[in-house]
N, C-alpha and C. Protein backbone atom coordinates (compact mmCIF):
# COMPACT_ATOMS: atom_id res chain seq x y z
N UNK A 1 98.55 203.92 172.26
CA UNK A 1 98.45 204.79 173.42
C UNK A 1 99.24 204.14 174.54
N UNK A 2 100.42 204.93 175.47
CA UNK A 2 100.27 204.37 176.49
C UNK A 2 100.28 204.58 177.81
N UNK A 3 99.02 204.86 177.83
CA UNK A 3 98.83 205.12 179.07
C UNK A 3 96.89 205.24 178.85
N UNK A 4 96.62 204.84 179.85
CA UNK A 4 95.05 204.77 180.20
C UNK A 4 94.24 205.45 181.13
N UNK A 5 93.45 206.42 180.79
CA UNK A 5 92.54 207.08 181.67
C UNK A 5 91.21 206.56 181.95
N UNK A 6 91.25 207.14 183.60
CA UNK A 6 89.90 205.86 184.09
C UNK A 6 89.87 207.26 185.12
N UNK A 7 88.38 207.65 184.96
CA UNK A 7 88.33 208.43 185.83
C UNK A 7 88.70 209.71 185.66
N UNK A 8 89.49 210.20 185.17
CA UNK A 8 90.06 211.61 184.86
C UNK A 8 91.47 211.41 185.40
N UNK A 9 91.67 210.10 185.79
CA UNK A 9 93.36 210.28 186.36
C UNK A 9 93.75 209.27 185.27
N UNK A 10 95.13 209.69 185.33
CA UNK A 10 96.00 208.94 183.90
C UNK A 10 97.14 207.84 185.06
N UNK A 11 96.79 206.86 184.13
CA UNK A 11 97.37 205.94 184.77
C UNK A 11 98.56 204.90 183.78
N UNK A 12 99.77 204.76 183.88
CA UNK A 12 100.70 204.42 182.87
C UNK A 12 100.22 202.82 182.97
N UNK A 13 100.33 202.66 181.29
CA UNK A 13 100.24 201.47 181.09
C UNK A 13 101.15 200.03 181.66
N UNK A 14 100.89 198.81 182.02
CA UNK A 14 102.01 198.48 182.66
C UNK A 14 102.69 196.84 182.21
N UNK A 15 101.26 196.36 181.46
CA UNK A 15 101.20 195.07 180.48
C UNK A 15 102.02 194.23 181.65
N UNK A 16 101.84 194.01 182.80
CA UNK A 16 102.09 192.93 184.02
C UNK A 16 103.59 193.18 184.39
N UNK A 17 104.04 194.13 183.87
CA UNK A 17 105.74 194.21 184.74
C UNK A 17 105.73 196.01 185.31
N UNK A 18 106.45 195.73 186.78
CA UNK A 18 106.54 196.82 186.88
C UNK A 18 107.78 197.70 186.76
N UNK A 19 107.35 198.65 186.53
CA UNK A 19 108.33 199.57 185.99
C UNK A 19 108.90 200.98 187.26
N UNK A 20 109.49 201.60 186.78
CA UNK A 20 109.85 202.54 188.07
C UNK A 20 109.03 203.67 188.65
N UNK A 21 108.57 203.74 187.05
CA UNK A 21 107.55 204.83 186.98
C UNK A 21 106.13 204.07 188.06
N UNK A 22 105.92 202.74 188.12
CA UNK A 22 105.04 202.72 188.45
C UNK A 22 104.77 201.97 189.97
N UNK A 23 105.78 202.70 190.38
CA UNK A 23 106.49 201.94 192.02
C UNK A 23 106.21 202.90 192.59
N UNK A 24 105.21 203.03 193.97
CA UNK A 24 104.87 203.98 194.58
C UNK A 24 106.18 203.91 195.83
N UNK A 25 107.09 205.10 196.20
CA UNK A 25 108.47 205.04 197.26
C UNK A 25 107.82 204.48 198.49
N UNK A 26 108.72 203.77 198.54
CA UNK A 26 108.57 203.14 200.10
C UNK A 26 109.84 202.24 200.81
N UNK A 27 109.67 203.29 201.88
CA UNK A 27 110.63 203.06 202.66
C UNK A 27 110.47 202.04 204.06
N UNK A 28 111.20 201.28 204.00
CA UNK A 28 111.12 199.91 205.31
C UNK A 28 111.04 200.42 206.20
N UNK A 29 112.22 201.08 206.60
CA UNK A 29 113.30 201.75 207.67
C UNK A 29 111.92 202.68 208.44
N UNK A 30 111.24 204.05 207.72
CA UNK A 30 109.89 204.83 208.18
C UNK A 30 108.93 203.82 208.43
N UNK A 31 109.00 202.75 207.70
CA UNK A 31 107.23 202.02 207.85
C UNK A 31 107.80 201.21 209.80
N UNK A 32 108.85 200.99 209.20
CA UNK A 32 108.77 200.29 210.83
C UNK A 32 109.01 201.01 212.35
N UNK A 33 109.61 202.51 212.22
CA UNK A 33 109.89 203.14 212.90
C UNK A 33 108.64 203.80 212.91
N UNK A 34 107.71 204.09 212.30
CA UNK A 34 106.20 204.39 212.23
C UNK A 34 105.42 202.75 213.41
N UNK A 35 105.69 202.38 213.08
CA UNK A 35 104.98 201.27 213.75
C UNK A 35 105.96 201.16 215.61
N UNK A 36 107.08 201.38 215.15
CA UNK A 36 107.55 201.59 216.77
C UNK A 36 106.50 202.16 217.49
N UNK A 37 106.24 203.46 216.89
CA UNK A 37 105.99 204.70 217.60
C UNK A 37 104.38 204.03 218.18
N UNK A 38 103.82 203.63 217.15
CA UNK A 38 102.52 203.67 217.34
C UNK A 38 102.35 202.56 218.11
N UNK A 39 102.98 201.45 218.47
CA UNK A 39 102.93 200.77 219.33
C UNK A 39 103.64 201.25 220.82
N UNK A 40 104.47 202.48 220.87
CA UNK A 40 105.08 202.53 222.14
C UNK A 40 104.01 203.10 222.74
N UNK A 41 103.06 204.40 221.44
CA UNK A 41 102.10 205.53 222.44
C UNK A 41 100.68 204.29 222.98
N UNK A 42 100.65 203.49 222.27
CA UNK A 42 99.75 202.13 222.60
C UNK A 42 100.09 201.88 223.87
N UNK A 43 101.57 201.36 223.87
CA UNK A 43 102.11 200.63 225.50
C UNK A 43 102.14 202.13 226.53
N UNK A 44 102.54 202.95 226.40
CA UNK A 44 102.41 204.52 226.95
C UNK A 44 100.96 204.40 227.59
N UNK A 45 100.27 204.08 226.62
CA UNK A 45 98.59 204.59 227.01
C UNK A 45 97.93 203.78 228.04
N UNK A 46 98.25 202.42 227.52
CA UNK A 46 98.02 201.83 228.49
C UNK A 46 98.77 201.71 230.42
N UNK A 47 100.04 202.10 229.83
CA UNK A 47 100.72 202.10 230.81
C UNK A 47 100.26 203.24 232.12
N UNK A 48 99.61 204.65 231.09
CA UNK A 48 99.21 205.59 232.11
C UNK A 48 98.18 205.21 232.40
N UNK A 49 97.03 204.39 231.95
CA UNK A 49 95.88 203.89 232.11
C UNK A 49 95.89 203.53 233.42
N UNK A 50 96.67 202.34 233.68
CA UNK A 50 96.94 201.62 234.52
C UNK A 50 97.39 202.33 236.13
N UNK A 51 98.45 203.17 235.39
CA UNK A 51 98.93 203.91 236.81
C UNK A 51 97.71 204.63 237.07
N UNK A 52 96.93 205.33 236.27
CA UNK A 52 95.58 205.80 236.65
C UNK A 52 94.97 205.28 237.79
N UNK A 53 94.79 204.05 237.16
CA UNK A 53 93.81 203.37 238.15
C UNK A 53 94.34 202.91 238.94
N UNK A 54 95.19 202.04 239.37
CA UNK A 54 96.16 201.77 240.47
C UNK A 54 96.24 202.93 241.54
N UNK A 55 96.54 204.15 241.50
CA UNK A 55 96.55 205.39 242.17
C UNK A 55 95.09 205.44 242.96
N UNK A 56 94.01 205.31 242.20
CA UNK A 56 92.78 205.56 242.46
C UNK A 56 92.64 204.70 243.74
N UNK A 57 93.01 203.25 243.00
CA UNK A 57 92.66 202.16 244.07
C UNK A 57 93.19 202.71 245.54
N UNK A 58 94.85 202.45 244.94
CA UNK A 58 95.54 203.06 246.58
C UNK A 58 94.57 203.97 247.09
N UNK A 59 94.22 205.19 246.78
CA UNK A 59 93.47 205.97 247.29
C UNK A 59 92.33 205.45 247.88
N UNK A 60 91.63 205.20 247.25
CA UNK A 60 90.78 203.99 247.84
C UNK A 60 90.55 203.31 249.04
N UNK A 61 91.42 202.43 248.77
CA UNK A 61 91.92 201.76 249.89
C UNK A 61 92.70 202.26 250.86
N UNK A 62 93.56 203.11 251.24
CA UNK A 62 93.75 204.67 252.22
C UNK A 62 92.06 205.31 252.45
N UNK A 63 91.18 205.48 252.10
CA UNK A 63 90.13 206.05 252.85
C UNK A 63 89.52 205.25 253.31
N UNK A 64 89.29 203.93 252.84
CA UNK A 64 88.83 203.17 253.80
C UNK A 64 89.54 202.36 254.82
N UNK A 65 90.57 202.46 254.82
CA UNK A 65 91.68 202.03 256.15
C UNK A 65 91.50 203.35 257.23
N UNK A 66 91.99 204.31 256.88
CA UNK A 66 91.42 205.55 257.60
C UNK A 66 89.75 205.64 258.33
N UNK A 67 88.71 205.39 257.54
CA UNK A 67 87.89 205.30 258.13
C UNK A 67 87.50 204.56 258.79
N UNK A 68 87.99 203.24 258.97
CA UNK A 68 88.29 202.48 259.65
C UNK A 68 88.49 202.31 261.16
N UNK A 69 89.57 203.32 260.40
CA UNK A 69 90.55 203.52 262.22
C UNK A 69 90.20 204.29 262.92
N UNK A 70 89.34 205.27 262.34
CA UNK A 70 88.79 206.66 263.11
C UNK A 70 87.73 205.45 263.50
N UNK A 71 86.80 205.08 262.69
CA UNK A 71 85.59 204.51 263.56
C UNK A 71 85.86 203.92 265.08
N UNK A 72 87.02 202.89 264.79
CA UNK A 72 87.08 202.26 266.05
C UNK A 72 88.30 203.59 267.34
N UNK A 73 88.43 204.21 266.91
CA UNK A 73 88.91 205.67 267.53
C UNK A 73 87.86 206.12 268.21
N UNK A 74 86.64 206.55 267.41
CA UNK A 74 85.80 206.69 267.97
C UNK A 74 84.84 205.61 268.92
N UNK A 75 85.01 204.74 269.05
CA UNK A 75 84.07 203.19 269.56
C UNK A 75 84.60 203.69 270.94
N UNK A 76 86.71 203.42 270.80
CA UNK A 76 86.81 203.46 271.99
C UNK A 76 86.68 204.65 272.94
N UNK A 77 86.12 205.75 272.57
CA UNK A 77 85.76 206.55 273.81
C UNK A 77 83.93 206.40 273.71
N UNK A 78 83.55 206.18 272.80
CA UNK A 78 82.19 206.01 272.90
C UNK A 78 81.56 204.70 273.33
N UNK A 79 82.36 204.20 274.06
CA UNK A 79 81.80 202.61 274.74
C UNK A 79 82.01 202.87 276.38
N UNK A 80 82.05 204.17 276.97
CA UNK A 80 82.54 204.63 278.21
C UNK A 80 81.28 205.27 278.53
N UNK A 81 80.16 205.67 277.25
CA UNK A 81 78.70 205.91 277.90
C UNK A 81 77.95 204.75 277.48
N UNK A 82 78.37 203.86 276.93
CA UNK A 82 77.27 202.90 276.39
C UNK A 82 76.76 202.68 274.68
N UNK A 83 77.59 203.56 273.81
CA UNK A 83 77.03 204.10 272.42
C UNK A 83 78.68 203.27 272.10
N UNK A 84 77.74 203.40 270.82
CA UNK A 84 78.79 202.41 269.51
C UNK A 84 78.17 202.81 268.13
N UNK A 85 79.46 203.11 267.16
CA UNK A 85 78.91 203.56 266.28
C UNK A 85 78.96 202.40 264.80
N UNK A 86 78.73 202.27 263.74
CA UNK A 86 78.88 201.44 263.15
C UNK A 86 79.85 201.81 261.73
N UNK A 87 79.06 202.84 261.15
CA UNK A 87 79.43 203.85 259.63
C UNK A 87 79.79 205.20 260.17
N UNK A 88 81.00 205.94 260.00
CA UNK A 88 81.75 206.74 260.94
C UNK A 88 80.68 208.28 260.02
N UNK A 89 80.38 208.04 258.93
CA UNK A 89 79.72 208.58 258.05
C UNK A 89 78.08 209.06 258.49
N UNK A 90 77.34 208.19 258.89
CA UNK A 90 76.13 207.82 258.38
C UNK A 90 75.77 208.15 260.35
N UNK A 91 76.57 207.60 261.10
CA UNK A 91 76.53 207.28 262.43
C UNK A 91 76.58 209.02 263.22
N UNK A 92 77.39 209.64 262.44
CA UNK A 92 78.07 210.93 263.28
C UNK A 92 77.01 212.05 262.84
N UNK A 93 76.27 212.11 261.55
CA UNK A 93 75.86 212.64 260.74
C UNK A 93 74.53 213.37 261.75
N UNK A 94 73.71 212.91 262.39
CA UNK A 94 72.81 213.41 263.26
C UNK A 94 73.56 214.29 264.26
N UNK A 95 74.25 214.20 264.48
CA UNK A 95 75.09 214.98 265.35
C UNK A 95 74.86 214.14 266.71
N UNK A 96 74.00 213.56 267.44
CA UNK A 96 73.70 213.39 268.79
C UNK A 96 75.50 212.75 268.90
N UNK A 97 75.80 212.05 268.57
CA UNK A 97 76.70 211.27 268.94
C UNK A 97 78.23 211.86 268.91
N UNK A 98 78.04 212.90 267.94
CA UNK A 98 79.34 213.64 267.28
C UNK A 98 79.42 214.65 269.28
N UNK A 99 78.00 214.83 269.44
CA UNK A 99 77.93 216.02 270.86
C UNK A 99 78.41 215.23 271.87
N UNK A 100 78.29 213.75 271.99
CA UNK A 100 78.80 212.73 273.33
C UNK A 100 80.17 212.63 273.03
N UNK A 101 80.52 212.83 272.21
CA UNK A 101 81.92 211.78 271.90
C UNK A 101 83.00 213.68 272.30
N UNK A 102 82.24 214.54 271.52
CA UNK A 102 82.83 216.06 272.32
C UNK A 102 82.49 216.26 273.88
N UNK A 103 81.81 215.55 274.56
CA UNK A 103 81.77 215.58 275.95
C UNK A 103 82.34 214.81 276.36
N UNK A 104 82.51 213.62 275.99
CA UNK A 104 83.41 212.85 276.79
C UNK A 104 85.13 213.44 276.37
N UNK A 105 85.14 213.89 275.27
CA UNK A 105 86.61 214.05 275.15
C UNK A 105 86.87 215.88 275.70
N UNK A 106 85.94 216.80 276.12
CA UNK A 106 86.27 217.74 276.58
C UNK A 106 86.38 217.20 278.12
N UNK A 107 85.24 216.74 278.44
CA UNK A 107 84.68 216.33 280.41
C UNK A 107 84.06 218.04 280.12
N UNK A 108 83.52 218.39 278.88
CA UNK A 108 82.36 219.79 279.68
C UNK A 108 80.79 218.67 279.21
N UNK A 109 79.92 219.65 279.58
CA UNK A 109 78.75 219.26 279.09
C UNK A 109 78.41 220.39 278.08
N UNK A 110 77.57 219.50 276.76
CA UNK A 110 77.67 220.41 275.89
C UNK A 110 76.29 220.89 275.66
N UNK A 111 75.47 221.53 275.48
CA UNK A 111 73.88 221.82 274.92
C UNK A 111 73.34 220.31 274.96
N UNK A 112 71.84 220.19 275.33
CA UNK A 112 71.44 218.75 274.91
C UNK A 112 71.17 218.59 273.53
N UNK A 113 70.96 217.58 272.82
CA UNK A 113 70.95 217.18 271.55
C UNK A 113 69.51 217.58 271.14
N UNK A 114 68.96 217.78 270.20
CA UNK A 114 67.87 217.77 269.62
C UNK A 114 67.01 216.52 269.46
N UNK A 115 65.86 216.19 270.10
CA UNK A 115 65.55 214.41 269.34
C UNK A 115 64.97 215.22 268.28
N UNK A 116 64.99 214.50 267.41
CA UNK A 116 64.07 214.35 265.90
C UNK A 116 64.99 213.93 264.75
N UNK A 117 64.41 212.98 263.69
CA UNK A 117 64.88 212.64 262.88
C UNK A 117 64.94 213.67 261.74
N UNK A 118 64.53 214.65 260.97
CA UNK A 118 64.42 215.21 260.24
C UNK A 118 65.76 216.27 260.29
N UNK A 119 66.15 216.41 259.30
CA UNK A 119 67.07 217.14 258.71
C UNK A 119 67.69 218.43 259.73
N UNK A 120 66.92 218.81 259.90
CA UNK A 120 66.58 220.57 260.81
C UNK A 120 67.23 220.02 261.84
N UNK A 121 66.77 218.99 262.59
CA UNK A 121 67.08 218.54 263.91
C UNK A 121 68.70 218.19 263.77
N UNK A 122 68.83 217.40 262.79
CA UNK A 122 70.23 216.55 262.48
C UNK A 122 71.42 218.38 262.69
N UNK A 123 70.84 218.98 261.79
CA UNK A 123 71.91 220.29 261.23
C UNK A 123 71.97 221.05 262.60
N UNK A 124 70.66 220.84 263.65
CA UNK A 124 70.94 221.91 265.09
C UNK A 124 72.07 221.43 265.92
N UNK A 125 71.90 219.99 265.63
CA UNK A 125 72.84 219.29 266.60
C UNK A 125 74.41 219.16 265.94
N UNK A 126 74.84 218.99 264.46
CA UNK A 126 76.24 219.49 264.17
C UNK A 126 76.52 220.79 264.55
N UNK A 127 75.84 221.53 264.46
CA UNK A 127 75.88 223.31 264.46
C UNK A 127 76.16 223.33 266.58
N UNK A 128 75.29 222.96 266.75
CA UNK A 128 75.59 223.17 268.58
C UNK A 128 77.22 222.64 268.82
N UNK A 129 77.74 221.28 268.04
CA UNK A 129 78.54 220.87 268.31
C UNK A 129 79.94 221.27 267.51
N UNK A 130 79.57 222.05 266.16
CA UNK A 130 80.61 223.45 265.53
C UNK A 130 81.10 224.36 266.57
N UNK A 131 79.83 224.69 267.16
CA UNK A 131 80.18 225.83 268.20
C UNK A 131 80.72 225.83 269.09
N UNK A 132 80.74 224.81 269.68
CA UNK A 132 80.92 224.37 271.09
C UNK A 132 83.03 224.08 270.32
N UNK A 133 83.22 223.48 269.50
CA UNK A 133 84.78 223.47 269.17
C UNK A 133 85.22 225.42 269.08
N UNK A 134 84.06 225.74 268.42
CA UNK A 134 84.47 227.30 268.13
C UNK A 134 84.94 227.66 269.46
N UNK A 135 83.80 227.78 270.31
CA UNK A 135 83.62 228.36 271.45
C UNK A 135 85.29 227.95 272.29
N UNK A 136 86.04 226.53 271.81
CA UNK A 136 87.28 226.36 272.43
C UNK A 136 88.43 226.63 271.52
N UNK A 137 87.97 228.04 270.51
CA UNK A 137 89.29 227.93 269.37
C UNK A 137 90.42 226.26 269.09
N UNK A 138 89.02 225.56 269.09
CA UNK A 138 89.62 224.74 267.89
C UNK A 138 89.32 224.90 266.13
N UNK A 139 90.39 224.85 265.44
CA UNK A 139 90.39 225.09 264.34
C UNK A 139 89.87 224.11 263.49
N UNK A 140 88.73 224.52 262.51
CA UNK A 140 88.48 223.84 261.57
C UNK A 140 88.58 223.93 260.30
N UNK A 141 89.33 222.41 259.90
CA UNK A 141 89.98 223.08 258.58
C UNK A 141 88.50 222.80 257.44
N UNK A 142 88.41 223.90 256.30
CA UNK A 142 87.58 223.65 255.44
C UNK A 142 85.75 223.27 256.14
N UNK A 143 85.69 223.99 256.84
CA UNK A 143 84.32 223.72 258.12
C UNK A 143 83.84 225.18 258.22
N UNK A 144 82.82 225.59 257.99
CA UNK A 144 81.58 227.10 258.11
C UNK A 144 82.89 228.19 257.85
């Protein structure tokens, strides 16, 4: 016999030399130009990875330089009643301060502020101080 079945597949006999028949094609030239590839979309991937995140950072770091600069933007007209803010975020957010810093930079007087800590109070006092820009057709971009 020659040839041997194992399995249901026939497999040529080969008694330790190989023969042509039993040389599976293979080409150098594809195996390595296969391996280019798959190492460039590797370096590619990483490469966009990178610009990914790099971008992010910049961004990043642009909002907090910006917020930055507005804060102390804001310090310096808000150190002309006595107020200083710290987190341009966290600080403006009650509104009382967002309503001084629009009075000192109109010279009108605007509604008094609401005291109270609770939410309701915080939203009367942005909203008095929405209006009060409305009320001078200033435009707000992406705002009610």
């Amino acid at each position: 016999m020659s040839s041997a079945t194992a399995n249901g597949i026939h497999h040529p006999q080969t008694n330790g030399h190989n023969s042509q028949q039993d040389q599976i094609p293979f080409n150098i030239d594809q195996l390595a130009a296969d391996f280019d590839l798959a190492g460039q979309d590797e370096c590619n991937s990483s490469a966009r990875m990178f610009e990914r995140t790099r971008i992010q950072v910049l961004a990043d770091e642009r909002g907090h330089v910006q917020k930055k600069t507005f804060t102390k933007w804001v310090n310096s007209h808000l150190t002309r009643v006595g107020c200083r803010i710290n987190d341009l975020y966290t600080d403006l957010g009650d509104g009382r301060n967002l309503i001084r810093l629009l009075e000192i930079l109109s010279g009108e007087r605007l509604p008094k502020a609401t005291r109270g800590k609770m939410r309701i109070h915080c939203l009367e006092n942005v909203d008095k101080a929405i209006m009060f820009l409305q009320e001078q057709h200033v435009h707000l971009e992406n705002i009610g």
